[in-house]
C-alpha atoms as a PDB file:
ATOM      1  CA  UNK A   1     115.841 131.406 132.942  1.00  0.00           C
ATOM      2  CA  UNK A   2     112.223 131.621 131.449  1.00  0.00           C
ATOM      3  CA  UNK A   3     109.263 129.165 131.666  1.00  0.00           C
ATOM      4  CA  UNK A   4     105.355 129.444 131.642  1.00  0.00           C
ATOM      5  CA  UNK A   5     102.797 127.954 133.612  1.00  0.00           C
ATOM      6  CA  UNK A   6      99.321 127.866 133.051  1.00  0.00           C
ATOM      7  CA  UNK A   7      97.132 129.106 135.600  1.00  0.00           C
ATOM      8  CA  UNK A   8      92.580 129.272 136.449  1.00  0.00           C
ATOM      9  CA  UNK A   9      90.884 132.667 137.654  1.00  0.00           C
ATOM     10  CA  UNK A  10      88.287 133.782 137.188  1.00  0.00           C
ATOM     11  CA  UNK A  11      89.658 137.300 135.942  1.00  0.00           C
ATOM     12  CA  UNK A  12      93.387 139.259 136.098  1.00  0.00           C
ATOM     13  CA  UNK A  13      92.802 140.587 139.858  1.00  0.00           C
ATOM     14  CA  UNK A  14      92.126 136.957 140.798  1.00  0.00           C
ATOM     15  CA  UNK A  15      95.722 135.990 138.488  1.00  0.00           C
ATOM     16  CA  UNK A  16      97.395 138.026 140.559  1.00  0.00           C
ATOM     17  CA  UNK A  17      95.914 137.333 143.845  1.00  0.00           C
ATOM     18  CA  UNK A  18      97.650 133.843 142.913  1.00  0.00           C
ATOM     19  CA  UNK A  19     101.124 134.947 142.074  1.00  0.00           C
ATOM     20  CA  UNK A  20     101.468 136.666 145.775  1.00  0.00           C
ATOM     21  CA  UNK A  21     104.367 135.357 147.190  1.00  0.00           C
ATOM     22  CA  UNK A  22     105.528 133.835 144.574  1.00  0.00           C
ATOM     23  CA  UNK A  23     108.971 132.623 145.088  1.00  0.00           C
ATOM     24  CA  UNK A  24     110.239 133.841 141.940  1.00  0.00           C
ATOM     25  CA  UNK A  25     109.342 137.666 142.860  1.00  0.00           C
ATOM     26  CA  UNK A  26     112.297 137.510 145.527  1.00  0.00           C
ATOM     27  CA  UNK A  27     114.978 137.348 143.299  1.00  0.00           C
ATOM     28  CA  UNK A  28     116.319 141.137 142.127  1.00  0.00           C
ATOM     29  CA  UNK A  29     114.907 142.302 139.019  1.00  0.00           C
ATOM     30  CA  UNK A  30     112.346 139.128 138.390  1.00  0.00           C
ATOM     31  CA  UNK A  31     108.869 139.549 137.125  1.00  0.00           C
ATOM     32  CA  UNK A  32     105.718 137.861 136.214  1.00  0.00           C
ATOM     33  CA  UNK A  33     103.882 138.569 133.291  1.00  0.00           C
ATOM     34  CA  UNK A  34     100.297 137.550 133.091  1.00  0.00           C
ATOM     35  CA  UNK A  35      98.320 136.627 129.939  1.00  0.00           C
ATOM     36  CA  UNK A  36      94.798 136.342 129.450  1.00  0.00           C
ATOM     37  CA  UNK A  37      94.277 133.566 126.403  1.00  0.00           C
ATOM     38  CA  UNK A  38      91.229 131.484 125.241  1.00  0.00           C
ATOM     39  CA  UNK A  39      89.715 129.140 127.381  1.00  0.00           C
ATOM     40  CA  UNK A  40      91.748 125.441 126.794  1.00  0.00           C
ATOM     41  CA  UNK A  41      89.890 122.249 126.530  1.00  0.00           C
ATOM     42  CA  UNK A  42      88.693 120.224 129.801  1.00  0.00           C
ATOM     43  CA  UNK A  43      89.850 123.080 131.974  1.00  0.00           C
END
């Protein structure tokens, strides 16, 4: 299974303050990779 979601911080420490917990991380072998792209439009 794969998918993306967009996410707001202010910088990667603050990404993955928000990915904590994440559901996701307590299935065996799952991960989360985190991107840092250009700011989008009305965000």
């Amino acid at each position: 299974m794969a998918g993306y979601s967009i996410i707001h911080a202010d910088d990667f420490a603050g990404a993955q303050a928000l990915l904590d917990g994440h559901p996701h991380l307590m299935m065996p072998g799952a991960s989360i990779q985190v991107y840092e792209s250009l700011d989008l439009p009305g965000m």
